[in-house]
C-alpha atoms as a PDB file:
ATOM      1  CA  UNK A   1      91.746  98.364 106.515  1.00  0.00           C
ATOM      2  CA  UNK A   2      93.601  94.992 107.557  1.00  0.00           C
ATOM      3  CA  UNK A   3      90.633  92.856 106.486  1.00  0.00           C
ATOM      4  CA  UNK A   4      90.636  94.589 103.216  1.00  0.00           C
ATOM      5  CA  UNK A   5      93.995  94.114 103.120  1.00  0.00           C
ATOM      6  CA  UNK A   6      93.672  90.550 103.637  1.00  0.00           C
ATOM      7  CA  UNK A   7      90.865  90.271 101.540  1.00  0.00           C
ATOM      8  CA  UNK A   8      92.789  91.704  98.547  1.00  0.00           C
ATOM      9  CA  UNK A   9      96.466  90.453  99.143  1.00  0.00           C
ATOM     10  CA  UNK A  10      96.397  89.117  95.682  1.00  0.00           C
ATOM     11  CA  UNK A  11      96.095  92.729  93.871  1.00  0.00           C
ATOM     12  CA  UNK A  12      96.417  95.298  96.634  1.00  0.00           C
ATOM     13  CA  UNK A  13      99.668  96.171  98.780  1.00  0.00           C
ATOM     14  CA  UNK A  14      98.829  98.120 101.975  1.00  0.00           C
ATOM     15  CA  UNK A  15     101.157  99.950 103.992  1.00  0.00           C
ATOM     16  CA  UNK A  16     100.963 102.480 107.065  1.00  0.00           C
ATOM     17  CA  UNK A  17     103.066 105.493 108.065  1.00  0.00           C
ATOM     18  CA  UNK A  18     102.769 107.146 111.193  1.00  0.00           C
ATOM     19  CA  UNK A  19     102.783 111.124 110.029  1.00  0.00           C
ATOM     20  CA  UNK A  20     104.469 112.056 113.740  1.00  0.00           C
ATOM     21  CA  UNK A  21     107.190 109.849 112.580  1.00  0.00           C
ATOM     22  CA  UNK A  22     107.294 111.011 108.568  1.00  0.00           C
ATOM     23  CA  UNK A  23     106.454 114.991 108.478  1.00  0.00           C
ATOM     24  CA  UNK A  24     107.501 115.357 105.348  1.00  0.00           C
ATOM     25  CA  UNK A  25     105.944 112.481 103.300  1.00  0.00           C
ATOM     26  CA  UNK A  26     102.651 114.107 105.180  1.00  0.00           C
ATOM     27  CA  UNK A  27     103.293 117.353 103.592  1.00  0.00           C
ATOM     28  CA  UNK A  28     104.063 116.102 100.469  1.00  0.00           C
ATOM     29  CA  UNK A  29     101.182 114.560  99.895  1.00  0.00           C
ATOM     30  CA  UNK A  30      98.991 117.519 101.986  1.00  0.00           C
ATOM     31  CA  UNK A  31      97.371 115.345 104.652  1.00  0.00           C
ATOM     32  CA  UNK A  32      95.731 117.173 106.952  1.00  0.00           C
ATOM     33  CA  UNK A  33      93.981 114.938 109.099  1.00  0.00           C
ATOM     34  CA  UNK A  34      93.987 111.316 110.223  1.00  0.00           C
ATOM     35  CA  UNK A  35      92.987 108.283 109.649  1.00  0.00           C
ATOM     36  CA  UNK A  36      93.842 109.429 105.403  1.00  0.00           C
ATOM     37  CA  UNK A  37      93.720 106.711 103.340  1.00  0.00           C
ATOM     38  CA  UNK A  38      96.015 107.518 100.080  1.00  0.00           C
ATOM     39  CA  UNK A  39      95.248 104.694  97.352  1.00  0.00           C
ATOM     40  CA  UNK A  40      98.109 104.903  94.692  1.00  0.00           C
ATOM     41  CA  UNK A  41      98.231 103.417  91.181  1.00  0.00           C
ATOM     42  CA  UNK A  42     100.872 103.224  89.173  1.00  0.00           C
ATOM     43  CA  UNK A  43     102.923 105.634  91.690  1.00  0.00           C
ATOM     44  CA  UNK A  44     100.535 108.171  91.684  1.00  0.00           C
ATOM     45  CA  UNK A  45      98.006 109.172  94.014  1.00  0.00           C
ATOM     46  CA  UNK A  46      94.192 108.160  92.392  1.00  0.00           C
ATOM     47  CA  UNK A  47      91.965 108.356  95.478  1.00  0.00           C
ATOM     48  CA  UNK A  48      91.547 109.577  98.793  1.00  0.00           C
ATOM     49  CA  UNK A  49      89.582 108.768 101.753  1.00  0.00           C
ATOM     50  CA  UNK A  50      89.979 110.741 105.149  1.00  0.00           C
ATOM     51  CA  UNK A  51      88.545 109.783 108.317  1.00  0.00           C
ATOM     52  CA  UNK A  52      86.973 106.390 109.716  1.00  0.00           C
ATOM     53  CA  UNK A  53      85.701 104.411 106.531  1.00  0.00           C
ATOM     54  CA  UNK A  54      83.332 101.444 106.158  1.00  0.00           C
ATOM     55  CA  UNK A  55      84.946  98.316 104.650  1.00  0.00           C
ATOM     56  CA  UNK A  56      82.285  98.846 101.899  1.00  0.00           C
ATOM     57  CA  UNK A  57      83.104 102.330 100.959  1.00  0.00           C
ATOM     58  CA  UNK A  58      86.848 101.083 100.753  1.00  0.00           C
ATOM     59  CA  UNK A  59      85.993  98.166  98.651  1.00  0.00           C
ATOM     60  CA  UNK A  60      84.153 100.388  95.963  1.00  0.00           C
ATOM     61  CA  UNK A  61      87.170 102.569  96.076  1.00  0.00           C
ATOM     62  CA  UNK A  62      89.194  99.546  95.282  1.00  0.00           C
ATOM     63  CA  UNK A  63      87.292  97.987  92.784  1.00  0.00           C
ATOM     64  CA  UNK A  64      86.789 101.304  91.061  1.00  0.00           C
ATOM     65  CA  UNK A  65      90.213 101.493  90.297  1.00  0.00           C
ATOM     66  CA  UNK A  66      91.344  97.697  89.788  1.00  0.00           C
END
């Protein structure tokens, strides 16, 4: 994910949350396992990816939605 991020600093802003720390946001947005990848657009959820991802399956989520 940090080379993605790196690799799309221009367009994309990445950001992590530990869900031990932040229960609630977890609920709210019903993740139930972890690594989950939530990929928002215009403040609202548009993908999701849970467990261990390839950098190319994360790109193609990217560029699907940029």
């Amino acid at each position: 994910v940090e080379a993605i991020a790196g690799e799309y600093e221009d367009t994309v802003k990445v950001g992590k949350l530990n869900v031990d720390d932040n229960p609630k946001t977890a609920t709210k947005y019903g993740i139930r396992g972890i690594p989950t990848l939530l990929l928002f657009k215009d403040g609202e959820v548009v993908d999701t990816v849970v467990g261990v991802a390839e950098g190319a399956k994360l790109k193609q989520m990217l560029d699907k939605h940029l």
